[in-house]
N, C-alpha and C. Protein backbone atom coordinates (compact mmCIF):
# COMPACT_ATOMS: atom_id res chain seq x y z
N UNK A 1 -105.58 -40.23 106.06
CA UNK A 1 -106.07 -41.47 105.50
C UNK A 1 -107.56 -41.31 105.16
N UNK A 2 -107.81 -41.48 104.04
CA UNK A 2 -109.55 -41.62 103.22
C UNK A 2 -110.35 -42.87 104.41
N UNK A 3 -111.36 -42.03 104.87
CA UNK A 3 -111.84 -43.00 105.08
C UNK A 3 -112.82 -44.52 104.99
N UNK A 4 -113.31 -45.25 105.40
CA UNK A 4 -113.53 -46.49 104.93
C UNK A 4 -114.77 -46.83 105.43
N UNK A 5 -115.67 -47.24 104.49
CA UNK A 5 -116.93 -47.16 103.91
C UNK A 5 -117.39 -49.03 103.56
N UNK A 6 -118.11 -49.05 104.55
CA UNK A 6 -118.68 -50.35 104.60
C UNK A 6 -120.44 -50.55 104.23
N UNK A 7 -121.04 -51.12 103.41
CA UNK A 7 -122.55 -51.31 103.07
C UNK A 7 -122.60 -52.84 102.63
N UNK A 8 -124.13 -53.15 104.13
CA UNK A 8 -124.51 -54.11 104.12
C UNK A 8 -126.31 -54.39 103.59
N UNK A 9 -126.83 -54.92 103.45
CA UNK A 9 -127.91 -55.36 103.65
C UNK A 9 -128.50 -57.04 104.71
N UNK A 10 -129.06 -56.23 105.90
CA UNK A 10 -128.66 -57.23 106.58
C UNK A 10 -130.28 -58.32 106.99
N UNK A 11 -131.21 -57.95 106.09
CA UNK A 11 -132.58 -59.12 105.60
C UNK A 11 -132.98 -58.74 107.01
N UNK A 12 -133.14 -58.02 108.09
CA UNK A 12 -133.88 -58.05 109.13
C UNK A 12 -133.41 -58.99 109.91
N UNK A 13 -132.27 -59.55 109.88
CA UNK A 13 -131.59 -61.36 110.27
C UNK A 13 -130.52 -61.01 111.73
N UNK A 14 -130.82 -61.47 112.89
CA UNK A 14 -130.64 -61.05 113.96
C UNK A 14 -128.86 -61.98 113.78
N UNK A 15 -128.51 -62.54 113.25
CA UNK A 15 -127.46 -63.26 113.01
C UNK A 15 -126.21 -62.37 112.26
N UNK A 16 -127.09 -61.94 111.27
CA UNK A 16 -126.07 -60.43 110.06
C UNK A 16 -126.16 -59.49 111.18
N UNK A 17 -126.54 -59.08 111.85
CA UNK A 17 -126.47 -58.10 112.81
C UNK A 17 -125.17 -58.34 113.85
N UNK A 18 -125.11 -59.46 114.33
CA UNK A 18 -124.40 -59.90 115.71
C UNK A 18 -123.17 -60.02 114.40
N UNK A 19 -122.85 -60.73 113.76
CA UNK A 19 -121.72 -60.51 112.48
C UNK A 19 -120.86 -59.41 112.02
N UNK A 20 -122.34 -58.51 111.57
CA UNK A 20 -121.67 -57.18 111.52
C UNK A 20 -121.07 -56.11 112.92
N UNK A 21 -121.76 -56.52 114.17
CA UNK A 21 -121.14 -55.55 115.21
C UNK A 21 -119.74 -56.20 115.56
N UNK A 22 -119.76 -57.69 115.62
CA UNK A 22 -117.87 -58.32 115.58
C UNK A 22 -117.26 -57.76 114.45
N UNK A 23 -117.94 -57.52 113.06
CA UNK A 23 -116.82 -57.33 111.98
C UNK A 23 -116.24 -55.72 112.27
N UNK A 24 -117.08 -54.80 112.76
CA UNK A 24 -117.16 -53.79 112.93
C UNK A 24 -116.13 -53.10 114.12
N UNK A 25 -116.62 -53.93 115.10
CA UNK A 25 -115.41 -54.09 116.19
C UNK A 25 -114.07 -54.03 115.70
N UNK A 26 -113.87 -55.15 115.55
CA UNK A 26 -112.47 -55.70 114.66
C UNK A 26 -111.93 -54.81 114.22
N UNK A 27 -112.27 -54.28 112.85
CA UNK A 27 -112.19 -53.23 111.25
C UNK A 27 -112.41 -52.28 111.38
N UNK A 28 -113.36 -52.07 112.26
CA UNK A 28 -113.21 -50.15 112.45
C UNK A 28 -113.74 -49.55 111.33
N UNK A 29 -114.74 -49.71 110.30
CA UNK A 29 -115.05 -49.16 109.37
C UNK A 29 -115.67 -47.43 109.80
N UNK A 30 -114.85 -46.49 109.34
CA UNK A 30 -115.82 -45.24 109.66
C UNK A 30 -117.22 -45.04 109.67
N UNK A 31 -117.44 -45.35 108.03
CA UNK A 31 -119.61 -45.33 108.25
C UNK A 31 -120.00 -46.57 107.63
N UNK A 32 -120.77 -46.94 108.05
CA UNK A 32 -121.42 -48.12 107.56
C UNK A 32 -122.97 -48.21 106.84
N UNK A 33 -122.85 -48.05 105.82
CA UNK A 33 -124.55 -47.89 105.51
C UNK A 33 -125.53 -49.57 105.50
N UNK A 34 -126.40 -49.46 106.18
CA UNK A 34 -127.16 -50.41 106.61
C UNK A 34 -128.55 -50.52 106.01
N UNK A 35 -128.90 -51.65 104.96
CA UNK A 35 -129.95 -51.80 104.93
C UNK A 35 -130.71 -52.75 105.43
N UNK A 36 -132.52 -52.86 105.40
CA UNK A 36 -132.98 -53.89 106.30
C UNK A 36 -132.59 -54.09 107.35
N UNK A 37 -132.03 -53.32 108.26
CA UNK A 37 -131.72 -53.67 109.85
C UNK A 37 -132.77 -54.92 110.70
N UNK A 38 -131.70 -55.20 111.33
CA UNK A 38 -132.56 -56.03 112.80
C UNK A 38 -133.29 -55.24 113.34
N UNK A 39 -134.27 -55.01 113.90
CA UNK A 39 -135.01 -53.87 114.43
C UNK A 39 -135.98 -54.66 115.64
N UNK A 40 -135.70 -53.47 116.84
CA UNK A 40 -136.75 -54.43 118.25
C UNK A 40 -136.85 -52.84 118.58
N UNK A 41 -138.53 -53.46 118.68
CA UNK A 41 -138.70 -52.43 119.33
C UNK A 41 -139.10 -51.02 118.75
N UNK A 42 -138.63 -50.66 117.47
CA UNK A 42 -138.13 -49.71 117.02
C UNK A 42 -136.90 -48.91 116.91
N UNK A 43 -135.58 -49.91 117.61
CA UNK A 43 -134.49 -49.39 117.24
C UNK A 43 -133.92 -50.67 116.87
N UNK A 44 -132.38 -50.19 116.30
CA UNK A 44 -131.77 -51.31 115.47
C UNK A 44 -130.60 -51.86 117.06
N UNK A 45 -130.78 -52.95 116.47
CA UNK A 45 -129.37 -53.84 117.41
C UNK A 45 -128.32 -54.26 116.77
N UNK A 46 -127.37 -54.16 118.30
CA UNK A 46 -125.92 -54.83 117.95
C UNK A 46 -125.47 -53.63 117.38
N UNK A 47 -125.52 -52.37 117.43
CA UNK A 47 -124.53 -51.35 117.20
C UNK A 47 -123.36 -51.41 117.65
N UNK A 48 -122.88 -51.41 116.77
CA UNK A 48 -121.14 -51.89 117.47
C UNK A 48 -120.79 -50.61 118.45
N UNK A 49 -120.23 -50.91 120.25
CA UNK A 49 -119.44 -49.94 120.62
C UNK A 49 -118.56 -48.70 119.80
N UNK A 50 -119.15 -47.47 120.23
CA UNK A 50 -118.12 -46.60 119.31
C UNK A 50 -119.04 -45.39 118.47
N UNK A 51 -119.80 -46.30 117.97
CA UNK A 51 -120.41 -45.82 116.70
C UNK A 51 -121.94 -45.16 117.24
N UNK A 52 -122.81 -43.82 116.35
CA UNK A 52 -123.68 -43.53 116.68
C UNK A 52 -124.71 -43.99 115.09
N UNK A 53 -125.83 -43.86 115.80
CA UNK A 53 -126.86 -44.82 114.61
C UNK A 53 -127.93 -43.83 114.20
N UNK A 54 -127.98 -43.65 113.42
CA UNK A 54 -128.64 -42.38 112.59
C UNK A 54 -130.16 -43.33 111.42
N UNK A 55 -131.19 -42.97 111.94
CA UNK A 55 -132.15 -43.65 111.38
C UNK A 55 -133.44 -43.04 111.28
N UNK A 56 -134.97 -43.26 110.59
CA UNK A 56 -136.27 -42.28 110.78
C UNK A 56 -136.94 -43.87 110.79
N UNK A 57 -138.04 -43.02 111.37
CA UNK A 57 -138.99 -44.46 111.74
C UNK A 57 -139.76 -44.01 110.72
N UNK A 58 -140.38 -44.74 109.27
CA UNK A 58 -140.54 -44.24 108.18
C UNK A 58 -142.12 -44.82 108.15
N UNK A 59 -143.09 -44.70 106.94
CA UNK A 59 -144.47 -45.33 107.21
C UNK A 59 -144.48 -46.81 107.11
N UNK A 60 -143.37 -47.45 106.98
CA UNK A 60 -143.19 -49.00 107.46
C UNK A 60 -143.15 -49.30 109.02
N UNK A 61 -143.32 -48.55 109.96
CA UNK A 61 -143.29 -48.43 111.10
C UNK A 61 -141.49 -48.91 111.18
N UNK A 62 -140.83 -49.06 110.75
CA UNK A 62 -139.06 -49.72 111.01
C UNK A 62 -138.31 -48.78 109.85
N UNK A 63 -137.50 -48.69 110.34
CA UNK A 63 -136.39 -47.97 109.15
C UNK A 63 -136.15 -48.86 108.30
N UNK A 64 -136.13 -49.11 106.99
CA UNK A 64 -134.90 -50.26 106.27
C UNK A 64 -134.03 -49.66 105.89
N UNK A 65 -133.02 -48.38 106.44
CA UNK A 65 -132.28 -47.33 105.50
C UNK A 65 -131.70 -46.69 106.83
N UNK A 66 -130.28 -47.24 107.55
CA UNK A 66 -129.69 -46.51 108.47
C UNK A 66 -127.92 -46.40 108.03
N UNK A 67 -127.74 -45.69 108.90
CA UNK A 67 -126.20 -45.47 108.80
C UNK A 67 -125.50 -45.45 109.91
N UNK A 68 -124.34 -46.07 110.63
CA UNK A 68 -123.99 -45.77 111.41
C UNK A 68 -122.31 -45.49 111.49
N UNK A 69 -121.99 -43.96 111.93
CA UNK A 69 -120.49 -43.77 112.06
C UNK A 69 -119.63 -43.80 112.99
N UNK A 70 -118.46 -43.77 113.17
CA UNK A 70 -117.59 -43.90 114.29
C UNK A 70 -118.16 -42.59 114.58
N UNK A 71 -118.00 -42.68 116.07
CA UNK A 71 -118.34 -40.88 116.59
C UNK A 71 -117.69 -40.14 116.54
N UNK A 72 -116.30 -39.68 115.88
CA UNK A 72 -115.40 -38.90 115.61
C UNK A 72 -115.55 -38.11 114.37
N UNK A 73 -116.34 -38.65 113.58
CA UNK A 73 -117.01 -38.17 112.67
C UNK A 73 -118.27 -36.97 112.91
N UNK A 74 -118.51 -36.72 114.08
CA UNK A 74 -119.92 -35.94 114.66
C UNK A 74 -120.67 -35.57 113.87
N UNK A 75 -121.23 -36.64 113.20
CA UNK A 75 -122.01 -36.53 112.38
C UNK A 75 -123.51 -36.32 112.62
N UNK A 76 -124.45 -35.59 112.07
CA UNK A 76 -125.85 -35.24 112.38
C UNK A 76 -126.91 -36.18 111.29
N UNK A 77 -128.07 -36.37 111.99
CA UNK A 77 -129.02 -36.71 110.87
C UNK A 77 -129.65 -35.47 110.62
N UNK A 78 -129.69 -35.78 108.92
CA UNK A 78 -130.86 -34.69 108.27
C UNK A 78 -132.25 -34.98 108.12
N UNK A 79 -132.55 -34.77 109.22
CA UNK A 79 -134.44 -35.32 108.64
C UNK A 79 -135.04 -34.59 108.17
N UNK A 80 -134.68 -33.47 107.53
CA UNK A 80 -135.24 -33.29 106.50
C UNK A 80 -134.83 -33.95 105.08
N UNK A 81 -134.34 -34.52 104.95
CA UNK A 81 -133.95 -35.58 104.05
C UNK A 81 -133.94 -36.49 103.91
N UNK A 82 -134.15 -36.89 105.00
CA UNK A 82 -134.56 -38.68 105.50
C UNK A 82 -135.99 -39.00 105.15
N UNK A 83 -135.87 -40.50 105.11
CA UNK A 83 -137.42 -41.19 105.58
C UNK A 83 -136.62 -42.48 106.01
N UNK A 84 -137.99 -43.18 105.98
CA UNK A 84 -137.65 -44.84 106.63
C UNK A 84 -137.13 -45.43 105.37
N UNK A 85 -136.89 -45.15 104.36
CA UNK A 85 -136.15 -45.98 103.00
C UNK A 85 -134.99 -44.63 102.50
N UNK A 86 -134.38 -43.55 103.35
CA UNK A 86 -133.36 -42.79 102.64
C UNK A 86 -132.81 -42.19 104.30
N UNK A 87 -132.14 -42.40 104.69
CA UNK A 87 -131.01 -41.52 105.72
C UNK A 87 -130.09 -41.28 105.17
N UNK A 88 -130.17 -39.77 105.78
CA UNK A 88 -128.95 -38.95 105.09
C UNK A 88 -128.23 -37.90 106.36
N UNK A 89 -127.09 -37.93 106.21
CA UNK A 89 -126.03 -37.42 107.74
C UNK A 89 -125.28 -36.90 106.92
N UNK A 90 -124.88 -35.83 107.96
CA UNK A 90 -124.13 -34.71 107.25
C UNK A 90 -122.80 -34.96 108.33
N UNK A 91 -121.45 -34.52 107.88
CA UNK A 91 -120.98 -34.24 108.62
C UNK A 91 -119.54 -33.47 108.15
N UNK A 92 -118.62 -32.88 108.37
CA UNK A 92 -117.44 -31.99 107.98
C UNK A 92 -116.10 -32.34 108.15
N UNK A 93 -115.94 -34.22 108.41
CA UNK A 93 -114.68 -34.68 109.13
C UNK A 93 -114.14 -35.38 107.73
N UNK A 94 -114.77 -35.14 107.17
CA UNK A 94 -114.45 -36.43 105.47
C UNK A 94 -113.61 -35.63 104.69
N UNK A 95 -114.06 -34.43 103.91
CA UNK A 95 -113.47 -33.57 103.01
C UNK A 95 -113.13 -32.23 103.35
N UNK A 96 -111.77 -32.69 104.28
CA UNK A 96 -110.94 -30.94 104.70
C UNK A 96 -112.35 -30.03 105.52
N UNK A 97 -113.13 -30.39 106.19
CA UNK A 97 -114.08 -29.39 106.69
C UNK A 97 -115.14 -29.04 105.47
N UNK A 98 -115.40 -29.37 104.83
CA UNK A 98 -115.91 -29.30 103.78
C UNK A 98 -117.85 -30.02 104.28
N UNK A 99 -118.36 -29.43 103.85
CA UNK A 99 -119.60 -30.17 104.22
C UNK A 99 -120.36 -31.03 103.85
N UNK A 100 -120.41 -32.42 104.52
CA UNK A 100 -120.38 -33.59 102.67
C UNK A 100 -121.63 -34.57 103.60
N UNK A 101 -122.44 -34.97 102.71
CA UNK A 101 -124.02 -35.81 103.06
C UNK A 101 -123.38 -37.26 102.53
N UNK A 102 -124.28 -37.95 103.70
CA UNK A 102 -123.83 -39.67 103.17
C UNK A 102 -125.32 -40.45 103.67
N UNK A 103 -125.80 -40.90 102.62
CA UNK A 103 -126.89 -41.52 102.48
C UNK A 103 -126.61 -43.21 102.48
N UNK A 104 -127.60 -43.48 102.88
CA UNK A 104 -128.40 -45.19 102.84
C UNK A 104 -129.43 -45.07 102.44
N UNK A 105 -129.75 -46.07 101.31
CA UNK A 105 -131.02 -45.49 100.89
C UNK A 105 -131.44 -47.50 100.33
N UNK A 106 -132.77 -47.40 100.65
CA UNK A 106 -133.55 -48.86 100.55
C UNK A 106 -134.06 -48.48 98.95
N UNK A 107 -134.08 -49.58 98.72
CA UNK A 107 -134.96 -49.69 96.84
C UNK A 107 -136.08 -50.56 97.29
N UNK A 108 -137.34 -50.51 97.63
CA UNK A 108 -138.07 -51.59 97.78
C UNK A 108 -138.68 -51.90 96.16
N UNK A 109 -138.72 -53.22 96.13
CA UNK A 109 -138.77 -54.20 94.70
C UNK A 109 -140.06 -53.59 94.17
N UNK A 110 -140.96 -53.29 95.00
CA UNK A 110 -142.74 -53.19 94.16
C UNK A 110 -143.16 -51.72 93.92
N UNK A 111 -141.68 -50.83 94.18
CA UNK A 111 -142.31 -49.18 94.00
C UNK A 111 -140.98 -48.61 93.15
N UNK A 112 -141.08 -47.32 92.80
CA UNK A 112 -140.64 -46.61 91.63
C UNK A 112 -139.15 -46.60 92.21
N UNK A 113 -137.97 -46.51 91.64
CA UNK A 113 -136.98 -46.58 92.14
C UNK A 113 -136.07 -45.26 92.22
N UNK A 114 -136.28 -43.92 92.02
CA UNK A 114 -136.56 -42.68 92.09
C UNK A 114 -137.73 -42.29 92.53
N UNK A 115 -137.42 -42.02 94.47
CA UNK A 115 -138.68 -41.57 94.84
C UNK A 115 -138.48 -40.27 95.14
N UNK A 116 -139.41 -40.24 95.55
CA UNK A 116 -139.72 -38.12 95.77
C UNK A 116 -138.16 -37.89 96.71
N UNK A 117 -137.98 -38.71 97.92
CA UNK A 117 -137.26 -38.52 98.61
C UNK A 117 -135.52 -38.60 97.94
N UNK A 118 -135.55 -39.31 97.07
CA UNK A 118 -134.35 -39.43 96.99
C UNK A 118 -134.01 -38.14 95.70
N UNK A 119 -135.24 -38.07 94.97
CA UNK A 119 -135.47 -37.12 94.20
C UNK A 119 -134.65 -35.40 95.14
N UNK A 120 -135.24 -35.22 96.30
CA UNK A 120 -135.22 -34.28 96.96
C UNK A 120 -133.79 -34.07 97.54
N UNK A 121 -132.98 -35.41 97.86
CA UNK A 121 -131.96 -35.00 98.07
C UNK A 121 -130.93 -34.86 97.14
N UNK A 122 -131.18 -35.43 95.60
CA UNK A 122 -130.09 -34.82 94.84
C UNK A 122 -130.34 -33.28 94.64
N UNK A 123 -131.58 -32.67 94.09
CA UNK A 123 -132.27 -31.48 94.25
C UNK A 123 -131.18 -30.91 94.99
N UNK A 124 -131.04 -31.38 96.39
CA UNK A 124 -130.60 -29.87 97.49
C UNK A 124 -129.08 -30.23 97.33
N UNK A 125 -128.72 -31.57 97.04
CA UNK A 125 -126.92 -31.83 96.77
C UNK A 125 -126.65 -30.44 95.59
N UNK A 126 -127.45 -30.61 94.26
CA UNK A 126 -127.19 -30.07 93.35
C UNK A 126 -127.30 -28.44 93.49
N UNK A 127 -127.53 -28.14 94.59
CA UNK A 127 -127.71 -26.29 94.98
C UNK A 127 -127.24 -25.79 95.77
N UNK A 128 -126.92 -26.58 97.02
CA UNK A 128 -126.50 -26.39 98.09
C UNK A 128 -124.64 -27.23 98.30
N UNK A 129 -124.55 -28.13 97.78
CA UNK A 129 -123.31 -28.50 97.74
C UNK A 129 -122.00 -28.39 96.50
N UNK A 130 -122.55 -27.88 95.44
CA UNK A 130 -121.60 -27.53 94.67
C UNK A 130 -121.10 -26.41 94.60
């Protein structure tokens, strides 16, 4: 079975958070890409049981750009590919063992919408994964 791919944007709103870890519960979505997280502290809340949370603390001091997968997926973060507006996880459970990257990536409204970072990870998709 393909698995199932959930993306939210959740405004920093401690309410979309507690929402999404019941919907999550429930549905079982494999990865979930998350933008604007709830954030305390410096980590995100309400991770639903199950799931591991893959994030960079970026020069916004907070991530707005996480992902989180069921753990059967053993999936890794790439920080070298990451920042606090692009997480990117690799992992080999999606396509036959195959080695496949899954990004969250933030657009903030007042800057270029192709940034270096996201620039960098099609770059290494386009050399390293085809």
């Amino acid at each position: 079975m393909a698995p199932w791919h959930l993306q939210i944007n959740l405004h920093h709103c401690e309410a979309a958070s507690v929402n999404l870890m019941r919907l999550a519960e429930n549905i079982r979505p494999d990865v979930i890409y998350v933008q604007e997280p709830w954030i305390v502290k410096g980590k995100p809340q309400n991770v639903p049981s199950g799931y591991d949370s893959f994030f960079v603390i970026g020069a916004n001091a907070q991530p707005r750009a996480l992902i989180l997968t069921i753990k059967s997926l053993n999936a890794w973060l790439r920080t070298d590919l990451s920042s606090g507006d692009l997480c990117v996880v690799q992992t080999k459970c999606i396509l036959g063992n195959k080695p496949t990257l899954l990004a969250s990536a933030y657009f903030p409204g007042d800057q270029e919408v192709v940034s270096h970072e996201l620039t960098s990870l099609v770059e290494y998709c386009s050399s390293h994964m085809a």
